[in-house]
C-alpha atoms as a PDB file:
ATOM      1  CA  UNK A   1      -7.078  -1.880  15.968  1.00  0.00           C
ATOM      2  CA  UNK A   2      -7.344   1.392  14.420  1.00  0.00           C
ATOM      3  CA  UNK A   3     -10.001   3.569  15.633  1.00  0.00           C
ATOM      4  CA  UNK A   4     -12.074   7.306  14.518  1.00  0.00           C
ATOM      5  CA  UNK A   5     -13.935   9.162  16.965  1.00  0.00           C
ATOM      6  CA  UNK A   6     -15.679  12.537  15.688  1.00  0.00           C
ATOM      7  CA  UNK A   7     -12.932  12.923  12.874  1.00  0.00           C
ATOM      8  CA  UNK A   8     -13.886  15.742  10.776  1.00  0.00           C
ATOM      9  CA  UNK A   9     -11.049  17.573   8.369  1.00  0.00           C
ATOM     10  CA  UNK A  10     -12.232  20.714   6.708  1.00  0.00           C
ATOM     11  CA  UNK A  11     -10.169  22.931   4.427  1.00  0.00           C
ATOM     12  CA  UNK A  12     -11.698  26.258   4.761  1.00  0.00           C
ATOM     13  CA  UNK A  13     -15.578  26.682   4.546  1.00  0.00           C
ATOM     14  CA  UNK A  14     -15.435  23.082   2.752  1.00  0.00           C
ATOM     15  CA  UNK A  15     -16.099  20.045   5.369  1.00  0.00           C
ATOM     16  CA  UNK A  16     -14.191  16.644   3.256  1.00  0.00           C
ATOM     17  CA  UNK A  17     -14.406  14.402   5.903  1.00  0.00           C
ATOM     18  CA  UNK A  18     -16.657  13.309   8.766  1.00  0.00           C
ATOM     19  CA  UNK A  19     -16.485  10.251  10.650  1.00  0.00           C
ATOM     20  CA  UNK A  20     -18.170   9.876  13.727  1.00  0.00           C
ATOM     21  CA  UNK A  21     -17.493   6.347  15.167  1.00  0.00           C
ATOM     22  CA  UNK A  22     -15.048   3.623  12.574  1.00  0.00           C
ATOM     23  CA  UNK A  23     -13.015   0.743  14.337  1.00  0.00           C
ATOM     24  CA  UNK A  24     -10.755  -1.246  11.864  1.00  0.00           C
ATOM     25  CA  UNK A  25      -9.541  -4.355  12.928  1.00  0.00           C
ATOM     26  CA  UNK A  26      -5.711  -5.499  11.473  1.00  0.00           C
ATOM     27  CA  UNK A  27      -5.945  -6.528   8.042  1.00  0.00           C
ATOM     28  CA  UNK A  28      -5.174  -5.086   4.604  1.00  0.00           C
ATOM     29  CA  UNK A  29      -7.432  -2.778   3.709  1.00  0.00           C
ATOM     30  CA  UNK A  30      -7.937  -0.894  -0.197  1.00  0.00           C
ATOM     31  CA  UNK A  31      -9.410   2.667   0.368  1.00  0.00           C
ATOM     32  CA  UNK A  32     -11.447   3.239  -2.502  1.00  0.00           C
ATOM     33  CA  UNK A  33     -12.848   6.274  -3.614  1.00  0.00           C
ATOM     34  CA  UNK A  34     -13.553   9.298  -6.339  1.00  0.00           C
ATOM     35  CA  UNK A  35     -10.758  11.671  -7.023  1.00  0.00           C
ATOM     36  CA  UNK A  36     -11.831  15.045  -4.110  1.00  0.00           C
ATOM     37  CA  UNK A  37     -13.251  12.874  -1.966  1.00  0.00           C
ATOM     38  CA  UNK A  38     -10.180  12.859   0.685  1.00  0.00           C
ATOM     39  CA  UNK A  39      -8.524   9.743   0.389  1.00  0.00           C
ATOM     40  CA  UNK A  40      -4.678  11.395   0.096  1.00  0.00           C
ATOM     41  CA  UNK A  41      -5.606  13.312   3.065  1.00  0.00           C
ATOM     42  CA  UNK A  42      -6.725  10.850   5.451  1.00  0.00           C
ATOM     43  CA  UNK A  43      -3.876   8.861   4.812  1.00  0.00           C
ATOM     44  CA  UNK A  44      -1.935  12.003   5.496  1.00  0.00           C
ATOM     45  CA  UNK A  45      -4.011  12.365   8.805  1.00  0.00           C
ATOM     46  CA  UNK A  46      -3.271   8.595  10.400  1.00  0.00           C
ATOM     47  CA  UNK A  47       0.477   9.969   9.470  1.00  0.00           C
ATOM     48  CA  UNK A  48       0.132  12.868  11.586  1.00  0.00           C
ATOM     49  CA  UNK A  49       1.518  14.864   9.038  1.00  0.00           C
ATOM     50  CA  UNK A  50      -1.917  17.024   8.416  1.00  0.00           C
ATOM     51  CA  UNK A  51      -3.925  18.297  11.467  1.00  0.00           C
ATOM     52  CA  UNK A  52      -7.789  17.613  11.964  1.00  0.00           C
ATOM     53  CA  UNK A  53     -10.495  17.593  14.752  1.00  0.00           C
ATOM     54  CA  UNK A  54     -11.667  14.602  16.735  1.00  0.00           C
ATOM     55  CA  UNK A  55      -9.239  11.467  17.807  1.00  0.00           C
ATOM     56  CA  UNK A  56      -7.568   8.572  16.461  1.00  0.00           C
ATOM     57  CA  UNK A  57      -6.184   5.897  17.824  1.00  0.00           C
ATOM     58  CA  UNK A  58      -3.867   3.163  16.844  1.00  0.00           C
ATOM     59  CA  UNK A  59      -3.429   0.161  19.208  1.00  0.00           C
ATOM     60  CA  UNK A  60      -4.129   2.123  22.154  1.00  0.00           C
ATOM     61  CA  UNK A  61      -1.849   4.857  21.328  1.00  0.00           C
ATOM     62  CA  UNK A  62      -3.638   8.384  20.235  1.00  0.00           C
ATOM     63  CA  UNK A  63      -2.531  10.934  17.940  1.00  0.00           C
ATOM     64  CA  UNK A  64      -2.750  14.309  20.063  1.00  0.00           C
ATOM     65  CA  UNK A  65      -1.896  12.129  23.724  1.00  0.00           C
ATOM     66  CA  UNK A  66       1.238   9.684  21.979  1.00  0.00           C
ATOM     67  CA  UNK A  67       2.924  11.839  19.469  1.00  0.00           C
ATOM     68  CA  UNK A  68       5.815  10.438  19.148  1.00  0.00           C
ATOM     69  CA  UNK A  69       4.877   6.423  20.301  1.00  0.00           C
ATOM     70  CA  UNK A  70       2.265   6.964  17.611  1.00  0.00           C
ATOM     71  CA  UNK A  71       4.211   8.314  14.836  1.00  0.00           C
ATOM     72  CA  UNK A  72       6.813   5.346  15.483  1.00  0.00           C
ATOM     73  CA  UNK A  73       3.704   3.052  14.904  1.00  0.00           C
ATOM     74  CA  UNK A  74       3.141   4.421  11.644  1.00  0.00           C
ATOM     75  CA  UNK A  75       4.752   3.693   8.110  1.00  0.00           C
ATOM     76  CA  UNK A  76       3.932   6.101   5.022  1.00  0.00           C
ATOM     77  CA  UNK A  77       4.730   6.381   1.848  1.00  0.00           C
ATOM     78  CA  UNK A  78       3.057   9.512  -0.721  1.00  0.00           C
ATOM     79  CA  UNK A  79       1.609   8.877  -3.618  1.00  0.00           C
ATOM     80  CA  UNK A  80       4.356  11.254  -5.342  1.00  0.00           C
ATOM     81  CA  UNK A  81       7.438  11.466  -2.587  1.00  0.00           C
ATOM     82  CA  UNK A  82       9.565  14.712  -3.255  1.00  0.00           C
ATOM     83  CA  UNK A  83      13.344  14.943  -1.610  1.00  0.00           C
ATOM     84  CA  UNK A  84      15.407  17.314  -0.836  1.00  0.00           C
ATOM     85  CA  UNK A  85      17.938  17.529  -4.120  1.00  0.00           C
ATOM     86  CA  UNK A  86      20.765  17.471  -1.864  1.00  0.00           C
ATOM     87  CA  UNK A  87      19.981  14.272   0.149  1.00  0.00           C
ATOM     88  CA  UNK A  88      21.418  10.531  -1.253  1.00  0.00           C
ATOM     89  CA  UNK A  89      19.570   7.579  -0.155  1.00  0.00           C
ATOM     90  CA  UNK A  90      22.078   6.819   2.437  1.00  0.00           C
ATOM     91  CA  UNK A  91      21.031  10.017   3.970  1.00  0.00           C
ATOM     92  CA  UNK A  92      17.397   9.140   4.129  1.00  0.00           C
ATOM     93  CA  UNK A  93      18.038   5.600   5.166  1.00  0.00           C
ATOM     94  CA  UNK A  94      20.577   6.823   7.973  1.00  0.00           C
ATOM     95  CA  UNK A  95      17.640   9.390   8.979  1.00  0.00           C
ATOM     96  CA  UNK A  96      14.757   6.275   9.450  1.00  0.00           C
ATOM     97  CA  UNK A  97      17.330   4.398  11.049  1.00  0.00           C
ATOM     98  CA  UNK A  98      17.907   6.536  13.597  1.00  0.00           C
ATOM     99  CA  UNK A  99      14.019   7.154  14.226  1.00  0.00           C
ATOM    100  CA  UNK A 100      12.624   3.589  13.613  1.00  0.00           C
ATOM    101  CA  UNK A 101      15.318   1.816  14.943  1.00  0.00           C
ATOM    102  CA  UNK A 102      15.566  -1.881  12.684  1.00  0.00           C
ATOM    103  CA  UNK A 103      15.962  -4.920  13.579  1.00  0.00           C
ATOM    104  CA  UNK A 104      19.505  -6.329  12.899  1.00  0.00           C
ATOM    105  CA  UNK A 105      19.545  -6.859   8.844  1.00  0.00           C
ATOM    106  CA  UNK A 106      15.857  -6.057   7.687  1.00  0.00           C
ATOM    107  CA  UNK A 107      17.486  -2.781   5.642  1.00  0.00           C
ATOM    108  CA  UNK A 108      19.159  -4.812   3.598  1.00  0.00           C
ATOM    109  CA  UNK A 109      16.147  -7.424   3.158  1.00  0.00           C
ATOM    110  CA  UNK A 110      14.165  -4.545   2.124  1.00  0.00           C
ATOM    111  CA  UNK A 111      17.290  -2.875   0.007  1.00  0.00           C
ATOM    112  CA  UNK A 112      17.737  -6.322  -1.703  1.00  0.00           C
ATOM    113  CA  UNK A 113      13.429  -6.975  -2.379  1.00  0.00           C
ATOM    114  CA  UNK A 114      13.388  -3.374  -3.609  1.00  0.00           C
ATOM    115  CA  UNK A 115      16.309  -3.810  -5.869  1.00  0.00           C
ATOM    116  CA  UNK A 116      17.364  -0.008  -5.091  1.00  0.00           C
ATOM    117  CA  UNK A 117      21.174  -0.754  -4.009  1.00  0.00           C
ATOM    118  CA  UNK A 118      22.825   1.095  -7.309  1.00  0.00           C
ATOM    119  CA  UNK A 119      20.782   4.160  -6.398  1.00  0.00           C
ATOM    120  CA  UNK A 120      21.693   4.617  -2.528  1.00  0.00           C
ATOM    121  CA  UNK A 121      24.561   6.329  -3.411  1.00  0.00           C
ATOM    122  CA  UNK A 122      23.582   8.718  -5.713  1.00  0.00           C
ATOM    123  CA  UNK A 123      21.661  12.236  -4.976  1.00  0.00           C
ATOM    124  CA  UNK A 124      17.719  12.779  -4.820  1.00  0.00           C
ATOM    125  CA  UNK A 125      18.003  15.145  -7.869  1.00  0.00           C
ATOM    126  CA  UNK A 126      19.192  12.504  -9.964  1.00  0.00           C
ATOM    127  CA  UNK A 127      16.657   9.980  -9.624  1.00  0.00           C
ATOM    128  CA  UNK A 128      13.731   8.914 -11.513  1.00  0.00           C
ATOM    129  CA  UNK A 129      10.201   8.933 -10.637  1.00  0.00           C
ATOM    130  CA  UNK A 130       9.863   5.424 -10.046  1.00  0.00           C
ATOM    131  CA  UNK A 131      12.705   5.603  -8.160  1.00  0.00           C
ATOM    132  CA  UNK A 132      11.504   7.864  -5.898  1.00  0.00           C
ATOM    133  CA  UNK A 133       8.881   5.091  -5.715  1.00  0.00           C
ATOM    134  CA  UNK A 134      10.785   2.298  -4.736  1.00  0.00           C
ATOM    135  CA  UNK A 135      12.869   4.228  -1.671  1.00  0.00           C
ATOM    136  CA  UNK A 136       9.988   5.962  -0.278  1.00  0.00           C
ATOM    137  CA  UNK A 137       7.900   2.207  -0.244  1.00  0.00           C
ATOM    138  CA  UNK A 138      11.137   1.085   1.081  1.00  0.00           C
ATOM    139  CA  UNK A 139      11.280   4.084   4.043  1.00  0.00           C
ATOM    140  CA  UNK A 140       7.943   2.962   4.857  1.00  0.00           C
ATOM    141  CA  UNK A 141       8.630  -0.017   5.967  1.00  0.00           C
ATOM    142  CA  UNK A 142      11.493   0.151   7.844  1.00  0.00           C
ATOM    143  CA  UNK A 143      10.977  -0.507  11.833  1.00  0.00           C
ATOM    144  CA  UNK A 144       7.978  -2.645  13.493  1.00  0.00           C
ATOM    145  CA  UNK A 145       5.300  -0.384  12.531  1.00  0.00           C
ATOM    146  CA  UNK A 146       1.253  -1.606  13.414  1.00  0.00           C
ATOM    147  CA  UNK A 147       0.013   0.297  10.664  1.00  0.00           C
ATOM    148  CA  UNK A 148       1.712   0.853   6.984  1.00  0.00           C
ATOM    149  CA  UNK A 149      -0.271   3.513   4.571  1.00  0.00           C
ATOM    150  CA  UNK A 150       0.537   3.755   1.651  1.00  0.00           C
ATOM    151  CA  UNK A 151      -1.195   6.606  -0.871  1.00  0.00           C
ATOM    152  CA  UNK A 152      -0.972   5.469  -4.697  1.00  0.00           C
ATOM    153  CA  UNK A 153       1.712   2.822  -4.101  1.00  0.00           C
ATOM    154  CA  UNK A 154       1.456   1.026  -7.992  1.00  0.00           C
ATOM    155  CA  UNK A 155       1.987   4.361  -9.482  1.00  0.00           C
ATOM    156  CA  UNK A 156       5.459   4.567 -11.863  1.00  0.00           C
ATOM    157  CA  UNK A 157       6.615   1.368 -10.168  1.00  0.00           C
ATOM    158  CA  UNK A 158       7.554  -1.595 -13.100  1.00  0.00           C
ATOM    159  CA  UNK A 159       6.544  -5.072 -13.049  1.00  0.00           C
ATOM    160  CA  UNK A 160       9.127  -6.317 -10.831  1.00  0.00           C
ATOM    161  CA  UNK A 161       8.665  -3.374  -8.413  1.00  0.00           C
ATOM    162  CA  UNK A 162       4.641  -4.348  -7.809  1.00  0.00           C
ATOM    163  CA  UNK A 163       5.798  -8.149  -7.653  1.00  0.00           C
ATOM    164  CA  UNK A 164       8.290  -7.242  -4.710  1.00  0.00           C
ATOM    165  CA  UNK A 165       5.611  -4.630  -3.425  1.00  0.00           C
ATOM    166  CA  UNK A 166       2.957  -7.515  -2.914  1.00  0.00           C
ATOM    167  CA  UNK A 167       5.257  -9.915  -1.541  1.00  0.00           C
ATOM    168  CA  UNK A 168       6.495  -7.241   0.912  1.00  0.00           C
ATOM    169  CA  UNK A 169       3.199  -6.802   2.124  1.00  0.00           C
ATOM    170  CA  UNK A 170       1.857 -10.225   2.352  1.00  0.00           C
ATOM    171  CA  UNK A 171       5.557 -11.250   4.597  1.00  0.00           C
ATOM    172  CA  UNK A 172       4.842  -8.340   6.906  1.00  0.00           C
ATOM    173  CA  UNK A 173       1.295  -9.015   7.681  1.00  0.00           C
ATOM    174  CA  UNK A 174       2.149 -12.789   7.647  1.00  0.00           C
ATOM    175  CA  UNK A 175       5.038 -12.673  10.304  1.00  0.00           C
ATOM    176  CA  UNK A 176       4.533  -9.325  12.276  1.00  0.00           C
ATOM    177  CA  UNK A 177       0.869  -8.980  12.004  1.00  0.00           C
ATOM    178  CA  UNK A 178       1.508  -5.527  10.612  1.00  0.00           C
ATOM    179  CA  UNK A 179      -1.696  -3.757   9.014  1.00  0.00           C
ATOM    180  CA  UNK A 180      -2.016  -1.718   5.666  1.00  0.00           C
ATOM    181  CA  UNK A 181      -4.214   0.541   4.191  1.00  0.00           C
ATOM    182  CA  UNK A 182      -3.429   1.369   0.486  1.00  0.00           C
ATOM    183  CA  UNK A 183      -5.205   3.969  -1.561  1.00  0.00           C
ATOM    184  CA  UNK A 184      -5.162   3.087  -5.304  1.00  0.00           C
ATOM    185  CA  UNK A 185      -7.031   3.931  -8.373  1.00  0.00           C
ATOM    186  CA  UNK A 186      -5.213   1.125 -10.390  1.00  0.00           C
ATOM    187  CA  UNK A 187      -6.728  -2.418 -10.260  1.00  0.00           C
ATOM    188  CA  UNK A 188      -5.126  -4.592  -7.117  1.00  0.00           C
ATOM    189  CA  UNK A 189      -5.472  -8.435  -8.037  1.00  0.00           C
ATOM    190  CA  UNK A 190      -7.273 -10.271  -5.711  1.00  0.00           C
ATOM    191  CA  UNK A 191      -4.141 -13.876  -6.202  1.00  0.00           C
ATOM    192  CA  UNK A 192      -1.929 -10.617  -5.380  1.00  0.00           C
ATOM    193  CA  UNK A 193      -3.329  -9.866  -2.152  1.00  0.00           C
ATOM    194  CA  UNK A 194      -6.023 -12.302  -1.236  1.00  0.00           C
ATOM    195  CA  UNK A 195      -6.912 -11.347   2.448  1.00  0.00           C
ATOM    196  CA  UNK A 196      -7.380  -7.195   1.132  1.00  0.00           C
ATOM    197  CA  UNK A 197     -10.579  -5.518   1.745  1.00  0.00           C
ATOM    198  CA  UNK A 198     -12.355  -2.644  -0.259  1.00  0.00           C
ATOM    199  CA  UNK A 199     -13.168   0.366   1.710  1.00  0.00           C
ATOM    200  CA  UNK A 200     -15.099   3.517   0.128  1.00  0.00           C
ATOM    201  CA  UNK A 201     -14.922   6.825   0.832  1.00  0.00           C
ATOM    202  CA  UNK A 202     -18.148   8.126   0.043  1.00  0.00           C
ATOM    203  CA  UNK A 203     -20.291  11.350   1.240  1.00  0.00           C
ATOM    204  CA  UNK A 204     -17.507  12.203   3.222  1.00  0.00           C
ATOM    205  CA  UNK A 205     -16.995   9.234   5.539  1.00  0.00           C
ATOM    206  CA  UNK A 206     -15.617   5.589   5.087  1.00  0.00           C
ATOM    207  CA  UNK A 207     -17.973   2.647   4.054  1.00  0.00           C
ATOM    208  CA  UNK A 208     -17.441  -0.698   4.090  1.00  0.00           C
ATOM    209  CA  UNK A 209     -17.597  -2.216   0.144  1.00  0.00           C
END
């Protein structure tokens, strides 16, 4: 259960969002919703990468009261992931290791869905952008998180990269239960993801579609 309770996240003068009362049952959910309207930044917010007023809570656990149990509860993965130039996969991967803690083997299940294995190695700097793709969806869901967000997820990824992106999701929600909320402006199938459903933000708050 993922819950809003006088969320409001206002850059400047400018009020974007405002959501007094929203409880989202687990599920797989598409956020919807015209370019400005806040959709990269609320999926920044249930990150707790980008501050805001009010509360949220995820399975019990709130943002400002569970910092770090919350954060640990949370996968995410930006619509355009940047790296430090410097960094090789194995560096990020040893990093979420470390923080999400695995079980025994599901690296190398994701590694081997992903296909990203010849990159691991190799620096940041050298990558492409649909690489960048494939290891930050890949970061994301690595641990038992509740909740997986992911902002623009289709974007640069090829054919076989969406194929192993859908089947990811439908495995995790199938066997751990694990929510998702994906923001995308391309089309989502509905034979891709059958159980998904459309959320809109609109007027500054969500709406059911």
């Amino acid at each position: 259960m993922l819950q809003f309770t006088d969320v409001q996240k206002s850059y400047g003068t400018k009020k974007l969002l405002d959501i007094p009362s929203l409880k989202l049952p687990g599920g797989i959910y598409w956020l919807q919703g015209a370019n400005g309207t806040g959709k990269t930044s609320l999926l920044r917010m249930l990150a707790g990468i980008l501050p805001f007023d009010g509360s949220i809570q995820l399975q019990g656990l709130e943002l400002r009261k569970d910092p770090v149990a919350y954060r640990r509860s949370i996968g995410w993965a930006d619509a355009e992931p940047i790296y430090p130039d410097f960094l090789t996969g194995e560096n990020l991967l040893n990093f979420y290791r470390d923080i999400q803690k695995p079980r025994p083997g599901q690296v190398d299940e994701l590694i081997d869905c992903l296909r990203v294995s010849p990159w691991l190695g190799s620096k940041t700097a050298t990558w492409s952008a649909g690489m960048c793709k494939k290891v930050s969806l890949l970061l994301a869901f690595i641990g038992d998180a509740a909740l997986i967000t992911l902002d623009e997820p289709l974007v640069t990824l090829d054919v076989q990269g969406v194929t192993a992106l859908y089947t990811l999701i439908l495995d995790r929600r199938r066997q751990y239960g694990t929510s998702f909320i994906l923001s995308s402006h391309q089309d989502i199938p509905e034979q891709a993801l059958s159980t998904i459903q459309r959320l809109m933000l609109v007027n500054q708050s969500i709406k059911w579609v």
